[in-house]
Protein backbone atom coordinates (compact mmCIF):
# COMPACT_ATOMS: atom_id res chain seq x y z
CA UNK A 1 -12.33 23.91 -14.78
CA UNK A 2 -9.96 24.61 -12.04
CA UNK A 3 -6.92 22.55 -10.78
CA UNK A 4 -8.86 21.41 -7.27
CA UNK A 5 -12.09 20.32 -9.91
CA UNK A 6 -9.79 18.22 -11.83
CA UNK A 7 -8.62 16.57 -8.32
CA UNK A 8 -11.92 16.04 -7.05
CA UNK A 9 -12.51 14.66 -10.57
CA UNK A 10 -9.27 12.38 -10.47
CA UNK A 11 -10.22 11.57 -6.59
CA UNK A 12 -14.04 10.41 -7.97
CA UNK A 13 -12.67 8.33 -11.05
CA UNK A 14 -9.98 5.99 -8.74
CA UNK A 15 -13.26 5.71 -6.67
CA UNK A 16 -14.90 3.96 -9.75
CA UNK A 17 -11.99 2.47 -10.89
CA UNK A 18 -11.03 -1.71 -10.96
CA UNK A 19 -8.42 -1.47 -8.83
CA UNK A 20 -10.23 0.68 -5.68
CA UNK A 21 -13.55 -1.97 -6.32
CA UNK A 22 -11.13 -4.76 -5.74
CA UNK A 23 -9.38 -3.36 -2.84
CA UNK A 24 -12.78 -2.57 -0.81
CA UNK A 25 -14.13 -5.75 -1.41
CA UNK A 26 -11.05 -7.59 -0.47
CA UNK A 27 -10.38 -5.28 2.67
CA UNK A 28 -14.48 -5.95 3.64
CA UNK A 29 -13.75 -10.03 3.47
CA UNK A 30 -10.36 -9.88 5.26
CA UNK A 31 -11.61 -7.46 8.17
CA UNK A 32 -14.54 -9.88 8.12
CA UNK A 33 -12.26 -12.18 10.59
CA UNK A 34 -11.29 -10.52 14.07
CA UNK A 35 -8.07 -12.19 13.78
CA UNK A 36 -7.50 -11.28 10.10
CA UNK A 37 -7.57 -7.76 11.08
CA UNK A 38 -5.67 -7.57 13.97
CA UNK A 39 -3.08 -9.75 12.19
CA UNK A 40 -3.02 -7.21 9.10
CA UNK A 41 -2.60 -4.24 11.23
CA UNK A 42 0.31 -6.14 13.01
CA UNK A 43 1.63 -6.99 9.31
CA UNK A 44 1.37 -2.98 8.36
CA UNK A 45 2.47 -1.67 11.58
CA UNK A 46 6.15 -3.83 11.00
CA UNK A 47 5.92 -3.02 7.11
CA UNK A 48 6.16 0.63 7.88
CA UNK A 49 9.08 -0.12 10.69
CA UNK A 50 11.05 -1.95 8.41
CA UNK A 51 10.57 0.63 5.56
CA UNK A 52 11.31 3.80 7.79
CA UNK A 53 14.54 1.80 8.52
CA UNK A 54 15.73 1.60 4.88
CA UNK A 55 14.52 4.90 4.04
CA UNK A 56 16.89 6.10 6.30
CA UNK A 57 19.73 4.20 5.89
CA UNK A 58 19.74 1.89 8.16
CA UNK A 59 19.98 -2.02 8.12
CA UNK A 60 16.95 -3.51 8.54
CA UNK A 61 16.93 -4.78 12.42
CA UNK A 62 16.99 -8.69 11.89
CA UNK A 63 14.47 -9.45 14.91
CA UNK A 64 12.07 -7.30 13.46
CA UNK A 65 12.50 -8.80 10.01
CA UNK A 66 12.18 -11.91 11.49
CA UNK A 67 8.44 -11.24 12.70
CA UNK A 68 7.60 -9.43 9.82
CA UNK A 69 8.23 -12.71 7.43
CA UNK A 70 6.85 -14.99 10.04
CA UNK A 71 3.59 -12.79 10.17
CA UNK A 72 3.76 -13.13 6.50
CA UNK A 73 4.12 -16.50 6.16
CA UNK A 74 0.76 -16.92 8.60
CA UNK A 75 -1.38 -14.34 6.56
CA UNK A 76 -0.41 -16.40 3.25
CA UNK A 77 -2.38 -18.89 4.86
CA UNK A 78 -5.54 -16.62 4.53
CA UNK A 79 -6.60 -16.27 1.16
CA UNK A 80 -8.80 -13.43 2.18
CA UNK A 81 -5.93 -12.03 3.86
CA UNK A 82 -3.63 -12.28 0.90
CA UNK A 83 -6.21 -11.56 -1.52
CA UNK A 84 -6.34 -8.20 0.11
CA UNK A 85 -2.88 -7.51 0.54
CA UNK A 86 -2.29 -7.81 -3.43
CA UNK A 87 -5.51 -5.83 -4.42
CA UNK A 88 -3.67 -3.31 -2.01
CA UNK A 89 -0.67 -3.36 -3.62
CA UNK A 90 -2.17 -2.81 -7.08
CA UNK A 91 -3.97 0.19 -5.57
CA UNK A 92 -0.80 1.31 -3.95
CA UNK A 93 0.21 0.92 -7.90
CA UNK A 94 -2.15 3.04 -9.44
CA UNK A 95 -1.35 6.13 -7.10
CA UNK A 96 2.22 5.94 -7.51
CA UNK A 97 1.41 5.91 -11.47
CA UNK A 98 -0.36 8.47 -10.86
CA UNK A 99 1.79 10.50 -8.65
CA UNK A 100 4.76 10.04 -11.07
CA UNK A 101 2.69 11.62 -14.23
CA UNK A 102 1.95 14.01 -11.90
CA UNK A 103 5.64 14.81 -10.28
CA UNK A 104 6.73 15.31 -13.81
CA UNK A 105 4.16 17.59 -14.99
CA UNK A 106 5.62 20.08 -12.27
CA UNK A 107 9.18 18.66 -13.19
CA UNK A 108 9.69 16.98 -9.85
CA UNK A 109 12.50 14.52 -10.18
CA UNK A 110 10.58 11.39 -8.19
CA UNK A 111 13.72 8.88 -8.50
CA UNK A 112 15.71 11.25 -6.12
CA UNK A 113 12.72 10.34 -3.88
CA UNK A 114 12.60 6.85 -4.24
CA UNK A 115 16.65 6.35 -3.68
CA UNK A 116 17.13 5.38 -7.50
């Protein structure tokens, strides 16, 4: 079996896995609201500011922090919303596992990408 089988294989089996099952059903009852979905896509859209920010060395900017845990603090009152931002982050999880078994197979040092 070649390397791209084994991927497709790998791509199939987080398909079938817990942790992608939970995530689409989560995602389905959370985009089921309007508001849920444009709130979420607010919530991501300032999650990746904020993260580009300390990836490059920068202080967070405080006014964007500031509607990032505000726009939290609304979305924790959704459990559908919050119940799909944690099956998220578990899936989010899995592929970093994943990514690390794979990084050292071909001896890539992940911590030097992750800052630690």
């Amino acid at each position: 079996m070649n390397i791209y089988d084994q991927a497709h294989a790998m791509a199939k089996a987080i398909k079938e896995s817990e942790e992608y099952t939970l995530y689409q059903r989560a995602k389905e009852a959370a985009y089921e609201s309007e508001t849920n979905k444009a709130l979420l896509k607010e919530y991501k859209r300032l999650q990746l500011q904020l993260q580009i920010q300390v990836s490059g060395g920068q202080q967070p900017d405080s006014e964007l922090m500031e509607k990032y845990q505000k726009l939290t603090a609304v979305l924790q009152m959704s459990n559908e919303a919050t119940a799909f931002i944690m099956a998220e982050f578990r899936l989010q999880r899995l592929l970093a596992d994943i990514y690390k078994i794979l990084g050292e197979a071909a001896d890539i040092d992940i911590d030097m990408l992750q800052g630690n």
